[in-house]
Protein backbone atom coordinates (compact mmCIF):
# COMPACT_ATOMS: atom_id res chain seq x y z
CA UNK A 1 -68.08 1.86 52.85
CA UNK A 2 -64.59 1.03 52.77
CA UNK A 3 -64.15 0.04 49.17
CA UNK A 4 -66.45 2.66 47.77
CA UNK A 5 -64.11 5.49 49.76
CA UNK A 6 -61.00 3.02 47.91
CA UNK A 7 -62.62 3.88 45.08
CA UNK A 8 -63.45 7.58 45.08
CA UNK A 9 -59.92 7.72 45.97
CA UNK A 10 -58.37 5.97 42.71
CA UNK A 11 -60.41 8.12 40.94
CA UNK A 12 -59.13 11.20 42.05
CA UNK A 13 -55.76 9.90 41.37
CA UNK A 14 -56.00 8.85 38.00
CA UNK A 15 -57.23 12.24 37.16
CA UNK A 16 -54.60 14.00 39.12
CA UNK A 17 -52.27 11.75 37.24
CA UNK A 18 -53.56 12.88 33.67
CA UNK A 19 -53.28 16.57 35.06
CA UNK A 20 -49.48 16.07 36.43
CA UNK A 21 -48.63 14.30 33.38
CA UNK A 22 -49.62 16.38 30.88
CA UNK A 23 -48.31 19.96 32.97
CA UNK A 24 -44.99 17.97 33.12
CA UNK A 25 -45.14 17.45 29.27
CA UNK A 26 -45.67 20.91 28.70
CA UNK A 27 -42.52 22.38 31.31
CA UNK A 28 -40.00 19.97 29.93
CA UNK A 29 -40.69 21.06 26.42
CA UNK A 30 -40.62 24.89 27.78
CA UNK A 31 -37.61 24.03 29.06
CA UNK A 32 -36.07 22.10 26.22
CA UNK A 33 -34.76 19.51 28.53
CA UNK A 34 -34.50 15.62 27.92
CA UNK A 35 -37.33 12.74 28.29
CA UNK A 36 -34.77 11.73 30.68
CA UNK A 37 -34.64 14.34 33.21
CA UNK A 38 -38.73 14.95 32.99
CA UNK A 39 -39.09 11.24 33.51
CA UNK A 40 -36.23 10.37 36.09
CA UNK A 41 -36.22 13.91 38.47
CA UNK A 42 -38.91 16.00 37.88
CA UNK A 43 -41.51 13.47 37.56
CA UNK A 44 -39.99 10.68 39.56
CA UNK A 45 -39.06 13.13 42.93
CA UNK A 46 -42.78 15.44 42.21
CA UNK A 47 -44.32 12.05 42.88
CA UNK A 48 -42.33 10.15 45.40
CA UNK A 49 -41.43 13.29 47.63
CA UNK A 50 -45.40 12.52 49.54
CA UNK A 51 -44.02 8.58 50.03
CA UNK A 52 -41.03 10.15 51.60
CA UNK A 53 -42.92 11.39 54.43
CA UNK A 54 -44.76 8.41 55.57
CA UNK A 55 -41.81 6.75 57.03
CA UNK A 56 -40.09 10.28 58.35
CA UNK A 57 -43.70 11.02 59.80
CA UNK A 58 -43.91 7.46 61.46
CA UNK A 59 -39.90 7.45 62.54
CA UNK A 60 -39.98 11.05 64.27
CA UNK A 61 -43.81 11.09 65.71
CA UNK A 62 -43.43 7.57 67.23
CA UNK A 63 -39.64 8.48 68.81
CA UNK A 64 -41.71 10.61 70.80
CA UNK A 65 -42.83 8.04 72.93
CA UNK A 66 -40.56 6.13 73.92
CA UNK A 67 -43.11 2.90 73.86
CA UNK A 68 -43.95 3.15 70.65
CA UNK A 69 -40.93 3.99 68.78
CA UNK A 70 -40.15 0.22 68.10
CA UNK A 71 -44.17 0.92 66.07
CA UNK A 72 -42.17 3.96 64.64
CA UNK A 73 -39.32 1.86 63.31
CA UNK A 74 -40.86 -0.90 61.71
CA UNK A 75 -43.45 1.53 60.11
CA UNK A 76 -40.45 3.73 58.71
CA UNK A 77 -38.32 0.48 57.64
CA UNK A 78 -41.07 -1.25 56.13
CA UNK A 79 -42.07 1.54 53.76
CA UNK A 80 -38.21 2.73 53.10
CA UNK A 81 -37.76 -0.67 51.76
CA UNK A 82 -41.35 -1.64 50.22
CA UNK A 83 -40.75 1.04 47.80
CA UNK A 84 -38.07 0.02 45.87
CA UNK A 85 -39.18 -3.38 46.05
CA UNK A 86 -42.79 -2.65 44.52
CA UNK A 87 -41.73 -0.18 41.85
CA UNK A 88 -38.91 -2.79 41.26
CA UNK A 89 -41.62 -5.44 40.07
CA UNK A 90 -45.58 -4.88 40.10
CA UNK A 91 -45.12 -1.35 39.26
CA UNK A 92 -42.58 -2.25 36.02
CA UNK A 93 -44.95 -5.54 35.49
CA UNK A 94 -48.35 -3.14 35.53
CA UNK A 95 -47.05 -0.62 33.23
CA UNK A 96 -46.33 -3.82 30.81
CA UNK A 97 -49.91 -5.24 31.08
CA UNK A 98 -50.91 -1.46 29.78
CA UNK A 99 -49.46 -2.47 26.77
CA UNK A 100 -49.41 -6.06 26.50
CA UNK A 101 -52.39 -6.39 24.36
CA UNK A 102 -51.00 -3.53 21.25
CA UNK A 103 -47.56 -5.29 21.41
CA UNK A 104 -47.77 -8.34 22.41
CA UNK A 105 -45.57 -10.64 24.78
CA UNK A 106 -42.68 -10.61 22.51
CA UNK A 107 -43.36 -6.82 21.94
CA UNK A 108 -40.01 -4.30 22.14
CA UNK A 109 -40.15 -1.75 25.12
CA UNK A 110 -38.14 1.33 23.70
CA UNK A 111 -37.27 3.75 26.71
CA UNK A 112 -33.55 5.71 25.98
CA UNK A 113 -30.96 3.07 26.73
CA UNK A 114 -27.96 4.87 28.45
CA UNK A 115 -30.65 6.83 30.91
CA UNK A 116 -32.21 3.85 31.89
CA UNK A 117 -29.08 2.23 32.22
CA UNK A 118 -27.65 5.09 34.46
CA UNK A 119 -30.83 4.86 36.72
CA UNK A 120 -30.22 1.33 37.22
CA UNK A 121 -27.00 0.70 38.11
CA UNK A 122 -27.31 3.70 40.51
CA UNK A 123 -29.92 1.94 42.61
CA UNK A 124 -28.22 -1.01 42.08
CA UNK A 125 -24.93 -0.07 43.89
CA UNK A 126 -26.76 2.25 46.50
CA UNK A 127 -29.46 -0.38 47.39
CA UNK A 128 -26.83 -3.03 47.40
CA UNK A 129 -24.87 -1.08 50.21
CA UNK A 130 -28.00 -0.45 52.21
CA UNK A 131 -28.73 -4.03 52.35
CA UNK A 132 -24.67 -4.66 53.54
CA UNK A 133 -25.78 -2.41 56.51
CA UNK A 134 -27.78 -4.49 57.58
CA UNK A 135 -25.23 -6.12 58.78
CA UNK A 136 -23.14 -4.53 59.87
CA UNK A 137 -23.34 -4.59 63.68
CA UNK A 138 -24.01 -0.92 66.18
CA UNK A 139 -20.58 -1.45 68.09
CA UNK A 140 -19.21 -0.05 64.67
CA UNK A 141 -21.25 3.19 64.46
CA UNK A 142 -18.63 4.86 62.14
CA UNK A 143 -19.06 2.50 59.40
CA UNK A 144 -22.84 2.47 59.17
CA UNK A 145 -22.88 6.15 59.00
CA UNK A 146 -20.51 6.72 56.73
CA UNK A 147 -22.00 4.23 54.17
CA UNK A 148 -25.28 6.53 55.01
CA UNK A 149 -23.36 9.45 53.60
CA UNK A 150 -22.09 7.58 50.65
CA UNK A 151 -25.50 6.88 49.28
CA UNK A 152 -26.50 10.92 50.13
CA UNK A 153 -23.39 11.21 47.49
CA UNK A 154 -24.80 8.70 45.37
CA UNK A 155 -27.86 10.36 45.19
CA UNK A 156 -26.30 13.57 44.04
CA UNK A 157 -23.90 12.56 41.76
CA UNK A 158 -27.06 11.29 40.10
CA UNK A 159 -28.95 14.47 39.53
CA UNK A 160 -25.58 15.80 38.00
CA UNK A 161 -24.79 13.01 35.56
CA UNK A 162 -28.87 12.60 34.40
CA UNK A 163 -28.84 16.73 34.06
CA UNK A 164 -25.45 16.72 32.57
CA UNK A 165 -26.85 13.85 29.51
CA UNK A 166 -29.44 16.58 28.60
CA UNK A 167 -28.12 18.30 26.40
CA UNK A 168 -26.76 15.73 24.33
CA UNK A 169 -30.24 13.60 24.34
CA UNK A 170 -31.86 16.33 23.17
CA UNK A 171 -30.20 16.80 20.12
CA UNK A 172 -30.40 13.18 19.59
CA UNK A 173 -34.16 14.04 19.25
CA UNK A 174 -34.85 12.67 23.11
CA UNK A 175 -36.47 16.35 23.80
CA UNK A 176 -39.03 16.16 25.89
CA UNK A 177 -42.38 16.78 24.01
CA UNK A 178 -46.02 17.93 24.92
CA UNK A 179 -48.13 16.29 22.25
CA UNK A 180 -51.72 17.80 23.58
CA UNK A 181 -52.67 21.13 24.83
CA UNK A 182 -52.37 22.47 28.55
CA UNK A 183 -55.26 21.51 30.10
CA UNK A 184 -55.83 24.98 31.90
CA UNK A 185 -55.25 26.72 28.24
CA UNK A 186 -58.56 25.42 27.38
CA UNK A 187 -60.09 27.34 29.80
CA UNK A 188 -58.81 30.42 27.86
CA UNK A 189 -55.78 31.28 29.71
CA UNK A 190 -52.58 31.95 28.38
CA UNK A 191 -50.30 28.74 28.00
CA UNK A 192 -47.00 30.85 30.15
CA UNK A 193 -44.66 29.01 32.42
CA UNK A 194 -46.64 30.71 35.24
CA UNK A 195 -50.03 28.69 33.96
CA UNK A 196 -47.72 25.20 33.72
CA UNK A 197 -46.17 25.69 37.14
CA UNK A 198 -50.31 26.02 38.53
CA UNK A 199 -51.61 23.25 36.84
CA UNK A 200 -48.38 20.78 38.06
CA UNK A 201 -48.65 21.92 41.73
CA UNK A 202 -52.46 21.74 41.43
CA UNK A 203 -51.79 18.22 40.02
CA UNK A 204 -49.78 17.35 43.27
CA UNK A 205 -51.70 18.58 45.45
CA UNK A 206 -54.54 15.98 44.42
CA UNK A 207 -52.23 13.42 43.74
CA UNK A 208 -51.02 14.05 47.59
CA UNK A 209 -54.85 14.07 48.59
CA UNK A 210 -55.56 11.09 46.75
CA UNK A 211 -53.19 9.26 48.32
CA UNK A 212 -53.37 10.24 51.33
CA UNK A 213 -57.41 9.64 51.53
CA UNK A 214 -56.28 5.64 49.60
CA UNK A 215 -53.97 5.16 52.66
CA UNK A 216 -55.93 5.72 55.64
CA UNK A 217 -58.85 3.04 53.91
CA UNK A 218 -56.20 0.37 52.87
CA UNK A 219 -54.84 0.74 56.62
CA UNK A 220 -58.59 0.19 58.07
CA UNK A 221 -58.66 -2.92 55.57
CA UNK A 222 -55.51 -3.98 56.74
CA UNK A 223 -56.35 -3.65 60.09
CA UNK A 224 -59.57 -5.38 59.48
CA UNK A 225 -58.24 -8.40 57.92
CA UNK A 226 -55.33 -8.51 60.80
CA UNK A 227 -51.77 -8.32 59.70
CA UNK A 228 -48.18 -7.11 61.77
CA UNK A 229 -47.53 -3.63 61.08
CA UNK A 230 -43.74 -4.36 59.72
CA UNK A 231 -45.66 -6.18 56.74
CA UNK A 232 -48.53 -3.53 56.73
CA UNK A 233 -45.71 -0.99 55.74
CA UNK A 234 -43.47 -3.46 53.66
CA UNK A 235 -46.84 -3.97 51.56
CA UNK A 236 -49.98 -2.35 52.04
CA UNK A 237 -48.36 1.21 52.27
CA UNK A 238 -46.30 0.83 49.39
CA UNK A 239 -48.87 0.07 47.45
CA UNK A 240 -51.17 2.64 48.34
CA UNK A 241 -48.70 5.61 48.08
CA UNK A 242 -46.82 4.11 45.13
CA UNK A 243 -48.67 2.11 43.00
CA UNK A 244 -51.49 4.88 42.29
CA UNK A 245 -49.62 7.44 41.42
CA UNK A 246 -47.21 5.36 39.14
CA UNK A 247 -50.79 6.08 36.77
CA UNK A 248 -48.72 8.51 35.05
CA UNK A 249 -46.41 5.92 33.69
CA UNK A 250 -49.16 3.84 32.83
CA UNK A 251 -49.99 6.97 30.77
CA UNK A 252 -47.23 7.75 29.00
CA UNK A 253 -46.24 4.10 27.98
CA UNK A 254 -49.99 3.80 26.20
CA UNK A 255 -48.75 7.51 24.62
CA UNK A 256 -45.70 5.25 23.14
CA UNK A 257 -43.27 7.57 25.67
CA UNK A 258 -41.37 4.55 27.33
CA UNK A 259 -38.38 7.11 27.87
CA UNK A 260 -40.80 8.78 30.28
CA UNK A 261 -42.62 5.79 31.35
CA UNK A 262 -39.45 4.16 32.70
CA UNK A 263 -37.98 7.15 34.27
CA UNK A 264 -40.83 8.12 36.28
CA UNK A 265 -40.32 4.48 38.01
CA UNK A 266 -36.37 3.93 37.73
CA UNK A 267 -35.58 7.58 38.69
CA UNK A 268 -38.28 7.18 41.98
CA UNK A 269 -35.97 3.91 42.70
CA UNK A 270 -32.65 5.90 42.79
CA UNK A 271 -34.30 8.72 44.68
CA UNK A 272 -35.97 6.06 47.39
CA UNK A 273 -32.72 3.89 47.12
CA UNK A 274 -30.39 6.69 48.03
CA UNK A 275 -31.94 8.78 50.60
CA UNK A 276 -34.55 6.93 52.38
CA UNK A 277 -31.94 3.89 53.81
CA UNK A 278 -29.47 6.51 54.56
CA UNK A 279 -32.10 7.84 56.50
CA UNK A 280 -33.32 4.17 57.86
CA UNK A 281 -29.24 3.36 58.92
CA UNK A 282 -28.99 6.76 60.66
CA UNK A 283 -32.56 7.04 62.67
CA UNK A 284 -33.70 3.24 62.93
CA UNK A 285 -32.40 -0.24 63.96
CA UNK A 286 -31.60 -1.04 60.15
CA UNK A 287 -30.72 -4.86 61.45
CA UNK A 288 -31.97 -7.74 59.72
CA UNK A 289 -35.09 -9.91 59.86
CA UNK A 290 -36.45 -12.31 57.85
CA UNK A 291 -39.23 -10.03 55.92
CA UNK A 292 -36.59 -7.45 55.44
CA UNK A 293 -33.95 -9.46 53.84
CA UNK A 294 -36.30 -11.27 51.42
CA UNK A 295 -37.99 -7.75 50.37
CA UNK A 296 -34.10 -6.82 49.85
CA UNK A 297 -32.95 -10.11 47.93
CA UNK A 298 -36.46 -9.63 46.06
CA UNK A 299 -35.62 -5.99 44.76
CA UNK A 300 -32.03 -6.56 43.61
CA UNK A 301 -32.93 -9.76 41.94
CA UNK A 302 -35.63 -8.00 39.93
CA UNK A 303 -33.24 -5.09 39.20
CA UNK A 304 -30.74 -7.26 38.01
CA UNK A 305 -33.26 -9.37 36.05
CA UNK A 306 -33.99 -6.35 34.22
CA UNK A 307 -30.13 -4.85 33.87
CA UNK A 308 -29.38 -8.39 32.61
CA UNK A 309 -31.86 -7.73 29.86
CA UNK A 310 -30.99 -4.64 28.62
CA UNK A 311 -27.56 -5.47 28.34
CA UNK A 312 -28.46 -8.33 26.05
CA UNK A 313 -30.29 -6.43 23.43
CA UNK A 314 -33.73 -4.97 25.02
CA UNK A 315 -36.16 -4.97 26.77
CA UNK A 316 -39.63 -7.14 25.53
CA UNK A 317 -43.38 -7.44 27.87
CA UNK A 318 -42.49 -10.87 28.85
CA UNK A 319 -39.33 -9.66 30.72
CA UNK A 320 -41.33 -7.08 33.14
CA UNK A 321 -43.70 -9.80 33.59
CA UNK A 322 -41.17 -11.74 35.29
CA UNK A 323 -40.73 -9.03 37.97
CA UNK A 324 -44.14 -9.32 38.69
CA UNK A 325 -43.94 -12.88 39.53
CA UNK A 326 -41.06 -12.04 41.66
CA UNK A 327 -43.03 -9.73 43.60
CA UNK A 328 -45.70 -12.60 43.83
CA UNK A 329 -43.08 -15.01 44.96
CA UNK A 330 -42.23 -12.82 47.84
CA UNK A 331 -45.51 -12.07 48.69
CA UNK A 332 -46.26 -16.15 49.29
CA UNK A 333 -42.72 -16.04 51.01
CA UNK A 334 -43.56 -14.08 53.88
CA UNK A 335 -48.01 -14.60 54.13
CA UNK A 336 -47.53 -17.95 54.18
C-alpha cells in the first residue's frame, strides 16, 4: 500500500510540475525578464520555499520538548544540508540522463554561462563558510553568528546581482519565453497576468501536496527498513521534497531550455546554501560528525567539479554524470 500511495504521489507531482512550469513560462515572458531570473528566483525559491519548512517545522516543534529537541536538531541539520548535497549531484546527474540519449555522452549542455557561473560561486563561498562553522567552537558565540549574518548578506546580494543581469540578458536574446499556450487559456479564459498568477499558485499548491503526501510514505519506508533519523533527513527527506519537484527541470532541459533547467537547481542551491545554515548555526548544534562532514566535503567537491568544467570550455552529459557517482560514493560512505 505503501508504494502504490509513492506512486499516486509522483504522479501528482509530475503534473503539478508541467502546470508550474509552463505558468512560469508564461509570467517571465509577461514580464520580459531573463531565463535567468525565471530559472534561478522565481522558479528555484516557488519550489524550494515547502523544503524550507521541514527543517524549521522539525527545529521549532521539537524545541518544545525539551527531550526531543536533540530529534529536532538532527532532523533540521540533516535536511539543511541534504539539500544542497542532492541537488548538487543526483538532481544535476538526473536532469542529464533526460537527455543523454538525444545528445549523447559527449553532448554540449548550453545553459547562459555568466548566470550559472554567478549561482555557483555564490553557493560555493556561502556553503564553504557554513561548513567552517562547523568548527568553530560555542565559547565563541560572536563569530558563529556573525558568519550566520554574512551568508543572510550573501543571499541578498544575490537576488540583486541575478535581477540586476536582466536587462542586459534579455537583449542578448536570453528573454524568457513561453513556447505553448497557458494551460487555463484553453479552458476559454483570458490569458491576463491575473489567469498566470492562478494557474502558478494552483501549481504550488499541488506541488506542496504532492510532496508532502511522498514524504510521510518514504518516512513509513524508512522507518520500516530501520535507519537513524540524522541519515533519514540527510537522505530520504531530501529526496522526497527535492528530487520530485526538480521534474520541472527535467522539463525544460527535454524543451532544449538548459538556461532554465540549470537555474531552477543552481538558484535552489544558493537559496538553501545561504539561508538554511544561517539558520542551522543560529538555532542548532551546527558541530561536526562524521555524516555531516562527508555530506559537506561531498557537495563542494561536486560544485567544484562542475565550476572546474565550465571554466574550461563547457559543460558535456558525461560531466553531470560524475556528480551522480559522487552522490553514490557518499551514499556507500556512510550505509556501509
Amino acid at each position: 500500500m505503501v508504494f502504490i500511495s509513492l506512486l499516486v504521489m509522483l504522479l501528482v507531482i509530475l503534473v503539478a510540475a508541467e502546470v508550474f512550469t509552463n505558468a512560469l513560462e508564461h509570467l517571465g515572458d509577461r514580464l520580459g525578464i531573463s531565463e535567468g531570473v525565471t530559472g534561478s528566483l522565481f522558479a528555484a525559491i516557488g519550489t524550494a520555499l515547502p523544503e524550507t519548512m521541514v527543517p524549521l517545522l522539525a527545529i521549532f516543534s521539537y524545541s518544545e520538548h525539551a527531550g526531543n529537541a536533540n530529534v529536532g536538531h538532527e532532523i533540521g541539520v540533516g535536511a539543511i544540508i541534504g539539500a544542497p548535497l542532492m541537488l548538487s549531484t543526483l538532481s544535476l546527474s538526473l536532469m542529464a540522463m533526460a537527455v543523454w540519449r538525444r545528445r549523447g555522452l559527449v553532448g554540449h549542455l548550453r545553459p547562459e554561462r555568466t548566470g550559472l557561473i554567478r549561482d555557483l560561486n555564490f553557493f560555493l563561498v556561502a556553503f564553504s563558510l557554513a561548513t567552517v562553522t562547523l568548527f568553530i567552537p560555542h565559547s565563541l558565540p560572536s563569530v558563529r553568528y556573525g558568519i550566520s549574518f554574512v551568508m543572510v548578506l550573501i543571499y541578498f546580494i544575490y537576488v540583486l546581482m541575478t535581477i540586476k543581469a536582466s536587462k542586459a540578458l534579455v537583449q542578448d536574446g536570453h528573454a524568457t519565453e513561453a513556447e505553448s499556450d497557458l494551460f487555463l487559456s484553453k479552458l476559454g479564459l483570458p490569458n491576463n497576468m491575473v489567469l498566470i498568477v492562478v494557474q502558478l499558485l494552483l501549481g504550488l499548491v499541488l506541488l506542496v501536496f504532492g510532496a508532502k503526501g511522498f514524504i510521510n510514505e518514504v518516512e513509513d519506508a524508512a522507518k520500516i527498513i530501520g535507519i537513524s533519523t540524522l541519515l533519514l533527513s540527510l537522505l530520504v527527506i531530501p529526496i522526497a521534497t527535492e528530487l520530485p519537484e526538480k521534474v520541472n527541470s527535467i522539463l525544460w532541459i527535454r524543451k532544449g531550455k538548459d538556461t532554465l533547467a540549470f537555474g531552477n537547481i543552481t538558484g535552489a542551491m544558493v537559496f538553501q546554501g545561504t539561508l538554511l545554515p544561517a539558520i542551522g548555526v543560529l538555532l542548532t548544534p551546527w558541530q561536526a560528525q562524521t555524516e555531516i562532514v562527508l555530506g559537506l566535503v561531498a557537495t563542494l567537491i561536486a560544485t567544484i567539479w562542475l565550476r572546474i568544467q565550465i571554466a574550461k570550455g563547457g559543460l558535456l552529459i558525461w560531466h553531470l554524470l560524475v556528480n551522480g557517482l559522487i552522490y553514490l560514493t557518499y551514499l556507500l560512505l556512510v550505509l556501509y
